[in-house]
N, C-alpha and C. Protein backbone atom coordinates (compact mmCIF):
# COMPACT_ATOMS: atom_id res chain seq x y z
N UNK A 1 0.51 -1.03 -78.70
CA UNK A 1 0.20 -1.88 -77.55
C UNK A 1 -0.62 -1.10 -76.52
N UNK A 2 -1.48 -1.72 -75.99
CA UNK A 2 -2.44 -0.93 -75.30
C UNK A 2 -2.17 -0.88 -73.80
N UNK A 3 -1.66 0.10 -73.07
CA UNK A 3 -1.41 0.27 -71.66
C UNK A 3 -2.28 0.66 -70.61
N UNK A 4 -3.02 1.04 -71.07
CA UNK A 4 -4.23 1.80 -70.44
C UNK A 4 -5.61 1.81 -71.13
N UNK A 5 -6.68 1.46 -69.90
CA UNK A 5 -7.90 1.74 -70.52
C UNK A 5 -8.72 2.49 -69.61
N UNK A 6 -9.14 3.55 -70.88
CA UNK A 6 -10.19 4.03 -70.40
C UNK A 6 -11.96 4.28 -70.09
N UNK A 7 -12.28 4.33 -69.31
CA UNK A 7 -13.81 3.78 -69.08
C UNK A 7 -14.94 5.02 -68.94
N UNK A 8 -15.50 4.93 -69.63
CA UNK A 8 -17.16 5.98 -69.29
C UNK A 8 -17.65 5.32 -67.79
N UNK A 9 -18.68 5.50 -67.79
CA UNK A 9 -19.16 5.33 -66.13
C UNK A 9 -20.58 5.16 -66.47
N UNK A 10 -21.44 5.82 -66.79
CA UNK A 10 -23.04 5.63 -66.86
C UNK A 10 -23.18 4.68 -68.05
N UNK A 11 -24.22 3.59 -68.01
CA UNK A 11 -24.39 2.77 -68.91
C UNK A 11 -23.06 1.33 -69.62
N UNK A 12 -21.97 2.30 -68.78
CA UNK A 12 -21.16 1.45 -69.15
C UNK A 12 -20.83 0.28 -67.86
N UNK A 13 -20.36 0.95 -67.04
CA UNK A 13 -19.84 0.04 -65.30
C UNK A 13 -21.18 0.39 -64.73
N UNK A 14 -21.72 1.55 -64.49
CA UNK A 14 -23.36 1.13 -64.32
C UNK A 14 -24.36 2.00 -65.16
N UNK A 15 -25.42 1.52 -64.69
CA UNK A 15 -26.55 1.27 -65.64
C UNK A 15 -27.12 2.77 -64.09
N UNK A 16 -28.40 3.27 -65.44
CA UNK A 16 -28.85 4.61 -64.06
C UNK A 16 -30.25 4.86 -64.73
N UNK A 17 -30.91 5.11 -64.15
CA UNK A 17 -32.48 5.77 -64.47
C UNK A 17 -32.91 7.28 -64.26
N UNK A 18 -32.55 8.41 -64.91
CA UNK A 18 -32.93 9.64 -65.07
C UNK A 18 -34.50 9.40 -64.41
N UNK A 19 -35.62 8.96 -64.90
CA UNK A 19 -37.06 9.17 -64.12
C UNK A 19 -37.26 8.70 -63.08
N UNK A 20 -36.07 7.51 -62.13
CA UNK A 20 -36.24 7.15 -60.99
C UNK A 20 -35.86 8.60 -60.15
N UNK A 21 -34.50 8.74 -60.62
CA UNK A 21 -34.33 9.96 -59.77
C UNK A 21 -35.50 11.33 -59.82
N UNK A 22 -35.93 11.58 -61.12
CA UNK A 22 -36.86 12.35 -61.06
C UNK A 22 -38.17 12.11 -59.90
N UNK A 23 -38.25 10.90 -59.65
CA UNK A 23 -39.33 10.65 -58.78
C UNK A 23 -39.06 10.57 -57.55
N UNK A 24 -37.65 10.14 -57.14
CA UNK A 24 -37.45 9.96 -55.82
C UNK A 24 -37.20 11.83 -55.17
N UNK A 25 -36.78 12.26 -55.86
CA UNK A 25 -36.80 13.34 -55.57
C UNK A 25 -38.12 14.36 -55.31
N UNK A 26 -38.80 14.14 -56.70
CA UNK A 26 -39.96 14.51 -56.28
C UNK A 26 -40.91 14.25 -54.96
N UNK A 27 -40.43 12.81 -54.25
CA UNK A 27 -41.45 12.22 -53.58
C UNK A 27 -40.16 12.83 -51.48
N UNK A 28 -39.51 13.31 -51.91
CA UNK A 28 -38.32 14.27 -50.58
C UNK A 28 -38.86 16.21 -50.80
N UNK A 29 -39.07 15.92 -51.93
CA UNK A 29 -39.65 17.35 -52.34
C UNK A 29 -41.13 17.50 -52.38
N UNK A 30 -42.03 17.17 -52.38
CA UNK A 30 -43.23 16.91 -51.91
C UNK A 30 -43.84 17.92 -53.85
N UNK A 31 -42.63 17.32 -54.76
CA UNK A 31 -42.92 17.82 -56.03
C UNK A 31 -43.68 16.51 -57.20
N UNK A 32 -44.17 17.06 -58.30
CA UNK A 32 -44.96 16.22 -59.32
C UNK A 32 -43.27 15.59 -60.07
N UNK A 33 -43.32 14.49 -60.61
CA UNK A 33 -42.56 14.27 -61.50
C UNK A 33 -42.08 15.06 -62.72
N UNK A 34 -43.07 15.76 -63.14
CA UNK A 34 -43.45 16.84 -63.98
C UNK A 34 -42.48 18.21 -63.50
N UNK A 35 -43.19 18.51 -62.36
CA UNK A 35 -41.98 19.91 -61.89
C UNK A 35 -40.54 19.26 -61.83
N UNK A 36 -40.46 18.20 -61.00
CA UNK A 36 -38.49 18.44 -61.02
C UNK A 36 -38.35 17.50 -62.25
N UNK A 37 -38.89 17.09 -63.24
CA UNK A 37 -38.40 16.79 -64.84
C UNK A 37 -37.22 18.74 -65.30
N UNK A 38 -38.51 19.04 -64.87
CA UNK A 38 -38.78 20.76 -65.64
C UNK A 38 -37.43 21.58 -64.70
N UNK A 39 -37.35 21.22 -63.23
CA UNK A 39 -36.64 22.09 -62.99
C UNK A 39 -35.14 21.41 -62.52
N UNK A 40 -34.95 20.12 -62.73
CA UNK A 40 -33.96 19.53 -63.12
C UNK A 40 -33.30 19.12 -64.38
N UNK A 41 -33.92 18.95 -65.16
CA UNK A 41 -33.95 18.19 -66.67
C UNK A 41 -33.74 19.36 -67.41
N UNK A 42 -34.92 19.95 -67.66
CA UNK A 42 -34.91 20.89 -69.11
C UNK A 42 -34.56 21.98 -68.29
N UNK A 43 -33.95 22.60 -67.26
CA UNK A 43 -33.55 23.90 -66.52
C UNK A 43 -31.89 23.64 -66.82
N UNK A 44 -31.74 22.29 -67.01
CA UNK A 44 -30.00 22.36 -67.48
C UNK A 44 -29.33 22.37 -65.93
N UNK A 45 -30.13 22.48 -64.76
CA UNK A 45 -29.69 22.43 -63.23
C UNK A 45 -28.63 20.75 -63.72
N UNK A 46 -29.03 19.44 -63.52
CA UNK A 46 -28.66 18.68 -63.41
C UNK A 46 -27.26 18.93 -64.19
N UNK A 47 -27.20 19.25 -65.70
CA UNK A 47 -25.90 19.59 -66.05
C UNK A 47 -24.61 20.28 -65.66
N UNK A 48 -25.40 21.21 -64.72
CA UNK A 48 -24.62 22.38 -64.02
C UNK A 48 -24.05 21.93 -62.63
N UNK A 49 -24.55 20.84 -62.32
CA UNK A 49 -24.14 20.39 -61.21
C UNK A 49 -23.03 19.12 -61.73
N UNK A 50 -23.24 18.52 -63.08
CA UNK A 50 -22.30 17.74 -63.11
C UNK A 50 -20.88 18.80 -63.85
N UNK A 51 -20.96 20.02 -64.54
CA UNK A 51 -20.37 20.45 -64.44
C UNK A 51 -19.17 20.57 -63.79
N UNK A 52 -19.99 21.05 -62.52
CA UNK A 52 -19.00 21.97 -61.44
C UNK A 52 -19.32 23.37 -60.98
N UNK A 53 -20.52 23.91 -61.74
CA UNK A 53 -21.15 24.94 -62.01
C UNK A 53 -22.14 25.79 -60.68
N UNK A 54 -22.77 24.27 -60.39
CA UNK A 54 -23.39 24.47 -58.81
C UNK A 54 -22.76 23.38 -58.24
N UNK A 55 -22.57 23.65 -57.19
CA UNK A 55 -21.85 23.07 -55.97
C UNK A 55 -22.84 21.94 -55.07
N UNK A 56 -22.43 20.97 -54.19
CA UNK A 56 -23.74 20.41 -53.48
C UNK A 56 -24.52 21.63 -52.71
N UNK A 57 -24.29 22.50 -52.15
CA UNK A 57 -24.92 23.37 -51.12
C UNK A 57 -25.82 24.36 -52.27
N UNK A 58 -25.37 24.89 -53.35
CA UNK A 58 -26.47 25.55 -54.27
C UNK A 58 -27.49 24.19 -54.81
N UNK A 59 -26.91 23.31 -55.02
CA UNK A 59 -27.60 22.48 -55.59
C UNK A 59 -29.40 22.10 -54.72
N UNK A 60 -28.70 21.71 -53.44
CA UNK A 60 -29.58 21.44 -52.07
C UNK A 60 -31.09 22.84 -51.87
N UNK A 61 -29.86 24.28 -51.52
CA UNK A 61 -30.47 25.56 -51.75
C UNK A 61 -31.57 25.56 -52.99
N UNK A 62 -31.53 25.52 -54.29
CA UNK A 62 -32.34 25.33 -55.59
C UNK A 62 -33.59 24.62 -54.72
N UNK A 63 -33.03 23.04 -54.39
CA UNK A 63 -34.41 22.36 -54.52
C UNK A 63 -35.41 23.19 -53.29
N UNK A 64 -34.48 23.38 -51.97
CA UNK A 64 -35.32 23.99 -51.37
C UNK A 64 -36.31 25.66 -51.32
N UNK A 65 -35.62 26.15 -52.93
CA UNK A 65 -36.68 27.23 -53.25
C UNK A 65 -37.83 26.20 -54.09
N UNK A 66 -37.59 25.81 -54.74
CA UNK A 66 -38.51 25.13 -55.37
C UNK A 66 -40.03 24.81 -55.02
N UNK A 67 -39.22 23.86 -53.61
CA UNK A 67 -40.07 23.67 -53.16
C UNK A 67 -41.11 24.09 -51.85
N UNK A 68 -40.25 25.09 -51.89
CA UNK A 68 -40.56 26.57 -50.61
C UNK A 68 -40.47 25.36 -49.13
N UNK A 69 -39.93 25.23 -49.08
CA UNK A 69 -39.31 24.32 -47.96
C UNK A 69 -37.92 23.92 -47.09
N UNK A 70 -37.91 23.75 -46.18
CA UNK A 70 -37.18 22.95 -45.97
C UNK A 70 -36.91 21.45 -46.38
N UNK A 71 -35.64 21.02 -46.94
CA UNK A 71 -35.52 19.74 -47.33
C UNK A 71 -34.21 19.18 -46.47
N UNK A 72 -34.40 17.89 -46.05
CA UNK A 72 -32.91 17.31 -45.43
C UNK A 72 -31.66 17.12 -46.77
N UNK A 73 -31.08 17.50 -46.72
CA UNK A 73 -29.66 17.59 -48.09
C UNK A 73 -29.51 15.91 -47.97
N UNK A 74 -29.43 15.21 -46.86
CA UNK A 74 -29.05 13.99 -46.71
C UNK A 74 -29.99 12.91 -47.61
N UNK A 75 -31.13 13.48 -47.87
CA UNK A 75 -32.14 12.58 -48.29
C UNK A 75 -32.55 13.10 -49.50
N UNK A 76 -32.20 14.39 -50.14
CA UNK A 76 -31.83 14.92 -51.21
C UNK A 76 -30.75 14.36 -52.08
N UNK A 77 -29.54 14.10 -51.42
CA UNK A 77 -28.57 13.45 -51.99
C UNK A 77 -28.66 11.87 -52.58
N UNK A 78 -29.46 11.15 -51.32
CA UNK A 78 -29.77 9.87 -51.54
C UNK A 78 -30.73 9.64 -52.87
N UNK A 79 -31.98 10.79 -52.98
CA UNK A 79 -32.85 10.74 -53.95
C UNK A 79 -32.53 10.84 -55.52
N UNK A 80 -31.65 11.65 -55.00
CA UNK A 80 -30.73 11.65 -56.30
C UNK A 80 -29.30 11.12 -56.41
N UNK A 81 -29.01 10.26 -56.13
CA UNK A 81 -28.08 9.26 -56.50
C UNK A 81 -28.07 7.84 -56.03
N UNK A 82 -29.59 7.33 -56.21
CA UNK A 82 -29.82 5.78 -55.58
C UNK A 82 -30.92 5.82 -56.93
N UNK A 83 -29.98 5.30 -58.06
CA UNK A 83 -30.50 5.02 -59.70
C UNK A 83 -29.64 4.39 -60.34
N UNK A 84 -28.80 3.55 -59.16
CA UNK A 84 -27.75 3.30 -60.18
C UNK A 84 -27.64 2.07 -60.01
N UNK A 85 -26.97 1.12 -60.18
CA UNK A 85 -27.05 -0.57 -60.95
C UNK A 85 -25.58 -1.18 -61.41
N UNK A 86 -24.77 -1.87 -60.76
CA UNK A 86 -23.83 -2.07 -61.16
C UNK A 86 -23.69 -2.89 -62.83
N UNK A 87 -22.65 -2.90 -63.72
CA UNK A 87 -22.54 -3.91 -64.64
C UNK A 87 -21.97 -5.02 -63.92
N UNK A 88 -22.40 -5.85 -63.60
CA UNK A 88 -21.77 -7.19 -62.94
C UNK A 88 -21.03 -7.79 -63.91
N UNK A 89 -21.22 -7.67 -65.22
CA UNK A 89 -20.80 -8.57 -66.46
C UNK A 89 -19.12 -8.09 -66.73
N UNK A 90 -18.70 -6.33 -66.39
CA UNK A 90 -17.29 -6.26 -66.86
C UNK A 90 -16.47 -6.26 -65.27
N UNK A 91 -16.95 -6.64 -64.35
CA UNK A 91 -16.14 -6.47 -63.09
C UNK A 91 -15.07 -7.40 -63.26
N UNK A 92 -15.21 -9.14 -63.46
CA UNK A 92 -14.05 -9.60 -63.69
C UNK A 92 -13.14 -9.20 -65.24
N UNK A 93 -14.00 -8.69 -65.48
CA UNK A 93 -13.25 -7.98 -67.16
C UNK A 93 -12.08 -6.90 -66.33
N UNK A 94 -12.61 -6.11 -65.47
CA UNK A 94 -11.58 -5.10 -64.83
C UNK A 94 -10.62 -5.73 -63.84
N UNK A 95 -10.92 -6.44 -63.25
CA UNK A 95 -9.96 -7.57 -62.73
C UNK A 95 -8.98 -8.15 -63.24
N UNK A 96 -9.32 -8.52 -64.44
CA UNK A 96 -8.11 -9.18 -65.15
C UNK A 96 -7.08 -8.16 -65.83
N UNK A 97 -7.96 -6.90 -66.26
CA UNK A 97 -6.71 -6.33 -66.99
C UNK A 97 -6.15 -5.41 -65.65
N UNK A 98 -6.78 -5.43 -65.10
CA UNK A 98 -5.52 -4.75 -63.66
C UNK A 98 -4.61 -5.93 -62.83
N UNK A 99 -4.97 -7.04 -63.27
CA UNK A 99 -4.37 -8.16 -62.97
C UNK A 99 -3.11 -8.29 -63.92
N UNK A 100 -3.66 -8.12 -65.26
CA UNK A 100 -2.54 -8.11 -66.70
C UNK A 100 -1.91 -6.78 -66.42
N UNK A 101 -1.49 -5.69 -65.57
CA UNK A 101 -0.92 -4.82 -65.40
C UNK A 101 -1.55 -3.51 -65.89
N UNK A 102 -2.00 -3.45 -66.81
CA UNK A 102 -3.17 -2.38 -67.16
C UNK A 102 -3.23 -1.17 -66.29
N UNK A 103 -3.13 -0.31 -66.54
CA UNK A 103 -3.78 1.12 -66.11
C UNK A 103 -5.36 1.20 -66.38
N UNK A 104 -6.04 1.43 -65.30
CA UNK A 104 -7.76 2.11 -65.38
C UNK A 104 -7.61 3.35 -65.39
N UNK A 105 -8.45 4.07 -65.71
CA UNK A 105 -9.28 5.29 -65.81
C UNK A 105 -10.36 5.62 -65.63
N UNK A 106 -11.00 6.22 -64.75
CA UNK A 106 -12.47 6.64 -65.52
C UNK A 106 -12.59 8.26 -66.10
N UNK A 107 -13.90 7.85 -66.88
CA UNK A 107 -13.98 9.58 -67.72
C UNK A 107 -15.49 9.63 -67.75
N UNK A 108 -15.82 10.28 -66.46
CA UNK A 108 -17.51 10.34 -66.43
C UNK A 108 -17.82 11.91 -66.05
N UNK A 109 -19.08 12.03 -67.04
CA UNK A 109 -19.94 13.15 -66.61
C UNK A 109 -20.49 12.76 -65.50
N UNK A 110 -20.64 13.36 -64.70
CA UNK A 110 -21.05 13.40 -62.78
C UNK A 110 -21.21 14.42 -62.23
N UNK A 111 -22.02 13.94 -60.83
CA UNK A 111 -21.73 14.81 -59.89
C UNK A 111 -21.06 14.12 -58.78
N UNK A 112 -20.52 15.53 -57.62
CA UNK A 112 -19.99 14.49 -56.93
C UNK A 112 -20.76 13.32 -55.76
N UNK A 113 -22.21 13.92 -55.88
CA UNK A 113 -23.37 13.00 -55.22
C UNK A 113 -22.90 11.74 -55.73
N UNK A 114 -23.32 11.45 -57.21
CA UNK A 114 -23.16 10.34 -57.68
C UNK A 114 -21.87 9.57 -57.91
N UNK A 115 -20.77 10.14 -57.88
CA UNK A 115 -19.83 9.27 -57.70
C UNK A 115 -19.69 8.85 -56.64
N UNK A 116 -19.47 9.57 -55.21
CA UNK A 116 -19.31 9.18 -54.02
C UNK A 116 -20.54 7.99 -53.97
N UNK A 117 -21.58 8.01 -54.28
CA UNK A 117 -22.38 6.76 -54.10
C UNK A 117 -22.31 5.59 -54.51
N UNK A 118 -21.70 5.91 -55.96
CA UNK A 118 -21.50 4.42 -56.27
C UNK A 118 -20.23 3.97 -55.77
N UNK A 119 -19.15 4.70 -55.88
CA UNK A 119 -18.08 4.67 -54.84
C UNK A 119 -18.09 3.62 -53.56
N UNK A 120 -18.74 4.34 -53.03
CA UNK A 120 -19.07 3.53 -51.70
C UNK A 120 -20.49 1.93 -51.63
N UNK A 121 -21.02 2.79 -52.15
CA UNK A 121 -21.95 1.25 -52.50
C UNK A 121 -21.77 0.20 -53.43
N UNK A 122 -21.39 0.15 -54.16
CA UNK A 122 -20.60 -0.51 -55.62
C UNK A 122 -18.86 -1.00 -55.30
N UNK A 123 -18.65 -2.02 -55.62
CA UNK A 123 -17.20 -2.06 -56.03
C UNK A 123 -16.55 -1.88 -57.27
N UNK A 124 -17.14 -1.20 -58.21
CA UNK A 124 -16.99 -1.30 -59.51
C UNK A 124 -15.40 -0.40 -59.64
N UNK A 125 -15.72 0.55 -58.79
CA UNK A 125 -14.74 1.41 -59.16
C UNK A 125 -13.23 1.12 -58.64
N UNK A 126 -13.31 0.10 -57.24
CA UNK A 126 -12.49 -0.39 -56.48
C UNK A 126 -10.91 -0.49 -57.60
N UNK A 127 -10.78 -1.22 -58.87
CA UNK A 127 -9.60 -1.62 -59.42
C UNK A 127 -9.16 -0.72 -60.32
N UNK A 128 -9.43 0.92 -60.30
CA UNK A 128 -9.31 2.04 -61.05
C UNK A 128 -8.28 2.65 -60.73
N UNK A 129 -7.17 3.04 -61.35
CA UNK A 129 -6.04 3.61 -60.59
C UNK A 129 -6.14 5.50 -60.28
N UNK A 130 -7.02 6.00 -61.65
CA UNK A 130 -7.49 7.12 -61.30
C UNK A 130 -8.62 7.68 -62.12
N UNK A 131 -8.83 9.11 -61.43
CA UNK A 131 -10.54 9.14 -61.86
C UNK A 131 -10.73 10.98 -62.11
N UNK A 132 -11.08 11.17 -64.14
CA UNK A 132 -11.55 12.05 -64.55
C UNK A 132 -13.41 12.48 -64.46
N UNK A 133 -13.18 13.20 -63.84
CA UNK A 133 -14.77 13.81 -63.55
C UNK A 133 -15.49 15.18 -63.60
N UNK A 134 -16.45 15.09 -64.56
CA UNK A 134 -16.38 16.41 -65.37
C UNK A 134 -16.37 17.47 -63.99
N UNK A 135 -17.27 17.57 -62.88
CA UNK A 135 -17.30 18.40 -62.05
C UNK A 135 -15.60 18.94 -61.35
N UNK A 136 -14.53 17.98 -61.03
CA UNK A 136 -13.46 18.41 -61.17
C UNK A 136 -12.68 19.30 -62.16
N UNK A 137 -13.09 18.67 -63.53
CA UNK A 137 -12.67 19.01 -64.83
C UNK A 137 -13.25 20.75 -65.10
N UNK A 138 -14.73 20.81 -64.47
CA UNK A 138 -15.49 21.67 -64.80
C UNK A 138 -15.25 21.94 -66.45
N UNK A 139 -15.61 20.70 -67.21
CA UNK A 139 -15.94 20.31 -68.41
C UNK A 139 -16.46 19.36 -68.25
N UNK A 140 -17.13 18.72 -69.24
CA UNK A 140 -18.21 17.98 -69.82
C UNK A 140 -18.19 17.21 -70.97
N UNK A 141 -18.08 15.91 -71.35
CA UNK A 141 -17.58 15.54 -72.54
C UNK A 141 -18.80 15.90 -73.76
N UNK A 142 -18.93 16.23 -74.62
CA UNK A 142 -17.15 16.18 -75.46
C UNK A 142 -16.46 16.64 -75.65
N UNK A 143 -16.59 17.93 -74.79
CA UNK A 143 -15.61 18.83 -74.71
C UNK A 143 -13.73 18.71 -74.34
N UNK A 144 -13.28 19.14 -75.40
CA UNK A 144 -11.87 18.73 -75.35
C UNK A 144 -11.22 18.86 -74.16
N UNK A 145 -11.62 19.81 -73.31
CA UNK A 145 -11.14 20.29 -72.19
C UNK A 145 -10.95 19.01 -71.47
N UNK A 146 -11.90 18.72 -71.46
CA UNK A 146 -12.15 17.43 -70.27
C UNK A 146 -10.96 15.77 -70.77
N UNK A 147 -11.21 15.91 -72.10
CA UNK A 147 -10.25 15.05 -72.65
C UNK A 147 -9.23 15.33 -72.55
N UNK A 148 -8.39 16.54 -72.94
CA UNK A 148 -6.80 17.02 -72.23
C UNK A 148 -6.86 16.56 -70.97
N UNK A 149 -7.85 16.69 -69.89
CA UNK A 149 -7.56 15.83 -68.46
C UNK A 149 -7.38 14.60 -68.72
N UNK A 150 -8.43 13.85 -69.14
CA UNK A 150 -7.87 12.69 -69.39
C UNK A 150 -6.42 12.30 -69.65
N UNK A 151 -5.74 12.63 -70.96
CA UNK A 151 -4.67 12.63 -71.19
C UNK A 151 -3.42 12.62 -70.09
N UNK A 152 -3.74 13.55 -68.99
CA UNK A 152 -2.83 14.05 -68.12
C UNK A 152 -2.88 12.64 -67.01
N UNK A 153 -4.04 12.20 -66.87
CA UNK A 153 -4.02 10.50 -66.10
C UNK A 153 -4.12 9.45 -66.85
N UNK A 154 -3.50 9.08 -68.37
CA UNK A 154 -3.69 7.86 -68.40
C UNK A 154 -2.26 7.32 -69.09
N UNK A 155 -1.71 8.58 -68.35
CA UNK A 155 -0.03 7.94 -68.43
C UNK A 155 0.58 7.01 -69.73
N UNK A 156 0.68 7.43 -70.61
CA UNK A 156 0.70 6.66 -71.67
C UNK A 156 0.14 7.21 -72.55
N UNK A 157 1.09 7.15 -74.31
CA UNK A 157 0.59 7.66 -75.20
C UNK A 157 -0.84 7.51 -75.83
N UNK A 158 -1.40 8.32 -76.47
CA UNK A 158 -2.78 8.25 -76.67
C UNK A 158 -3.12 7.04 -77.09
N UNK A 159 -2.01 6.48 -78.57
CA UNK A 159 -2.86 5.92 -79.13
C UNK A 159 -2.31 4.07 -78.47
N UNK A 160 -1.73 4.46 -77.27
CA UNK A 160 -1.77 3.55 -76.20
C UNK A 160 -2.88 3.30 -75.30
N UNK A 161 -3.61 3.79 -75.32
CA UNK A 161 -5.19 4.02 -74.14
C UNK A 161 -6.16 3.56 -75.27
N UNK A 162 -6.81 2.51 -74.44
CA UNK A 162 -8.25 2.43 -75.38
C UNK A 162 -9.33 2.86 -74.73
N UNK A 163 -10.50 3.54 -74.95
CA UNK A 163 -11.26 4.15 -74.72
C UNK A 163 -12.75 3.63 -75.07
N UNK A 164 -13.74 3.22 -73.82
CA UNK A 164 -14.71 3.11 -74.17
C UNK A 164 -16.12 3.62 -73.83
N UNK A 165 -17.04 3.98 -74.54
CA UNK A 165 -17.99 4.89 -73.94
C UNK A 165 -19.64 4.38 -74.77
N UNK A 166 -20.43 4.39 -73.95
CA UNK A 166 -21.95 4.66 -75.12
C UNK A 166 -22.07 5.59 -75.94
N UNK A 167 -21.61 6.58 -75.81
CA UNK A 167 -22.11 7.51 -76.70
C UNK A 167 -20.89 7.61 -77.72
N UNK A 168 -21.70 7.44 -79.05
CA UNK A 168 -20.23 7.50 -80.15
C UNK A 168 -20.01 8.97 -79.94
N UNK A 169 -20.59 10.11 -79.86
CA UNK A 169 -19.79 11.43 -80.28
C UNK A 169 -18.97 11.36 -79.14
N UNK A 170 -19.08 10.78 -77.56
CA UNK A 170 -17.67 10.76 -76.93
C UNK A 170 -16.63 10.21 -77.70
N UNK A 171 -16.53 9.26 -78.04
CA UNK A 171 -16.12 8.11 -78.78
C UNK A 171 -15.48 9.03 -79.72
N UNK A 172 -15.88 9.88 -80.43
CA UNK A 172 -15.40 10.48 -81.94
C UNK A 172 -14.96 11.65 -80.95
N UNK A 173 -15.33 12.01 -80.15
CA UNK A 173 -14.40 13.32 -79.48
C UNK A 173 -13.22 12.54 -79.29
N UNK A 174 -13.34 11.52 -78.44
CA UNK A 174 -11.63 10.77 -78.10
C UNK A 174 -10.65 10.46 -78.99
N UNK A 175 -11.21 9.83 -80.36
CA UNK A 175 -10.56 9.88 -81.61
C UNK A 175 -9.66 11.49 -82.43
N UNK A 176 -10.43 11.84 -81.76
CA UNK A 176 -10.01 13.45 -82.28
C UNK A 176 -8.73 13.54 -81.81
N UNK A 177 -8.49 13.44 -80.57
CA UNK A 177 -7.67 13.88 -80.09
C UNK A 177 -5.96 12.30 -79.91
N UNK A 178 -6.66 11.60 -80.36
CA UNK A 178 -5.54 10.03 -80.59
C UNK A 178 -5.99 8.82 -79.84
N UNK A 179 -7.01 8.89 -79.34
CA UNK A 179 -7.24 7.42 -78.65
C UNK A 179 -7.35 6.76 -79.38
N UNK A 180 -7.55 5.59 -79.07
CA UNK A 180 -8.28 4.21 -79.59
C UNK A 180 -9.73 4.31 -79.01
N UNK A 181 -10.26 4.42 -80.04
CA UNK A 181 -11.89 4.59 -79.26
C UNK A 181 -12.91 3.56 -80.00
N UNK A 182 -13.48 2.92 -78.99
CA UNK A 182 -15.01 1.88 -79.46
C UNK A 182 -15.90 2.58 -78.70
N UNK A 183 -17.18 2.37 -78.98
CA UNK A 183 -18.55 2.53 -78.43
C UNK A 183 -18.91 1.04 -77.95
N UNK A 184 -18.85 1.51 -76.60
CA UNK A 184 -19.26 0.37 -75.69
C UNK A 184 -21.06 0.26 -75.87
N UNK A 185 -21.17 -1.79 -75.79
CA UNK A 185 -22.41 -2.20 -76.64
C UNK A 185 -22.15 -3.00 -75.35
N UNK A 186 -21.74 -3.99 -74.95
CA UNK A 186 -21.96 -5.21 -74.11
C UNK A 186 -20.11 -5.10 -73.74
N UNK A 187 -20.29 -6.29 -72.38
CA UNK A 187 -19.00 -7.06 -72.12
C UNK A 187 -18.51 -7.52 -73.04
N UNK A 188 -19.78 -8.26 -74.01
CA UNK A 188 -18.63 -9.51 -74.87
C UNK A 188 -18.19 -8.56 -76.02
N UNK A 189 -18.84 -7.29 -76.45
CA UNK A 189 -18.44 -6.87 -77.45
C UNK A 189 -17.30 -5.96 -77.01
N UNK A 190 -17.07 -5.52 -75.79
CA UNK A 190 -15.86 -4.96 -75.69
C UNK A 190 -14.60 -6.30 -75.53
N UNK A 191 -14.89 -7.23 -75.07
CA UNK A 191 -13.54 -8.31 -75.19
C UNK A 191 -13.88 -8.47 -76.04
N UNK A 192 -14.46 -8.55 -77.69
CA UNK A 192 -14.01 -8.98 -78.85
C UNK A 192 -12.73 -7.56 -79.15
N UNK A 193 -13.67 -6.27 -78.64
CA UNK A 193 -12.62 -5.87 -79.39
C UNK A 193 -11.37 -5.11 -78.99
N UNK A 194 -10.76 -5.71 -78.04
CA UNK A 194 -9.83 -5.63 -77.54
C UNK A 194 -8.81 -6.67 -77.90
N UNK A 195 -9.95 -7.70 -77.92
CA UNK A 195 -8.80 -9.25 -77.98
C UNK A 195 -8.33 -8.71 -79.94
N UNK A 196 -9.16 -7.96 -80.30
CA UNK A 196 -8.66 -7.59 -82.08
C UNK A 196 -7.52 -6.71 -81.79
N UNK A 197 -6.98 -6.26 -80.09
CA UNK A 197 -6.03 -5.54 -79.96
C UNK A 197 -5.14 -6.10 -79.81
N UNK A 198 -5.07 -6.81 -79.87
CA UNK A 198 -3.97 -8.06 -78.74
C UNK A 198 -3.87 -8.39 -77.30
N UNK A 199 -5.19 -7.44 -76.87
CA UNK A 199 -5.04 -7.75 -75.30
C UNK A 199 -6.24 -9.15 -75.06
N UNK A 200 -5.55 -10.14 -74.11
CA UNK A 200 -6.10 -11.69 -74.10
C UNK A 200 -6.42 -11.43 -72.59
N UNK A 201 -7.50 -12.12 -71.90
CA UNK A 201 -8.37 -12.23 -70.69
C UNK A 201 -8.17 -13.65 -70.62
């Protein structure tokens, strides 16, 4: 019986654009799309920050060598975390099963820029009872590490938690360890396959 579910965050509750942020940033940094691709993207910076690895204040520091400048952090932060897009389609989906008693979760790679933003701008996250985040975790899925956190908030035996994510190797990391795991495709394809769980909306 399924007591708990657990949720990815990017692509799943929202939707995000890696080259918007590359540009908005670029355009606070007075940089080409090209340089902060290069010194965000393929420098592994962006990873390290969802880590836990760099902090907001190294993070801020970086761009402003970069760009041999002064930059406002405030408008740094915004540039990079105003890419994001709610799923409007599973909000009453999360409604109902926190309505049906349900435990939420989330289990997102992040930073804490970007959670606090959608946080506050979004209600998506509003009916979540608690929240795994790799920069807390200072792991990264699919790293098991980060999944033992999980475990520790979703109160309930593994193969009590269902688990959903875009990316199947999350998906097959969560299996590893006892979830119930699907690869999230759409709303309707996650209520098909839940309702194949016995849980009814």
């Amino acid at each position: 019986m399924i007591r708990t579910f657990l949720f990815d965050m990017g692509n799943v509750l929202v939707t995000f654009c890696h080259e918007r942020m590359c540009r908005q940033i670029g355009n606070v940094c007075g940089l080409s799309v090209d340089e902060v691709r290069k010194n965000l993207i393929a420098s592994g910076l962006q990873w390290k920050f969802e880590r836990g690895d760099v902090c907001p204040d190294e993070f801020h520091s970086q761009w402003e060598t970069f760009a041999a400048t002064r930059i406002s952090r405030e408008s740094l932060s915004v540039a990079s975390s105003d890419i994001f897009h709610p799923n409007e389609s599973l909000r009453p989906i999360l409604d109902q099963l926190k309505a049906k008693g349900h435990r939420l979760v989330l289990l997102s790679n992040t930073t804490v820029w970007h959670f606090e933003f959608i946080q506050q701008k979004f209600e998506v996250l509003k009916p979540f009872d608690d929240f795994v985040l790799s920069y807390q975790a200072r792991a990264m899925k699919p790293e098991r590490r980060i999944f033992e956190a999980a475990l520790d908030k979703i109160d309930c035996d593994p193969k009590d938690c269902f688990y959903t994510d875009d990316i199947a190797d999350y998906v097959q990391a969560g299996r590893e360890i006892g979830l119930d795991a699907e690869v999230f495709t759409t709303a309707e394809s996650f209520v098909h396959q839940i309702t194949q769980r016995g849980v009814t909306l």
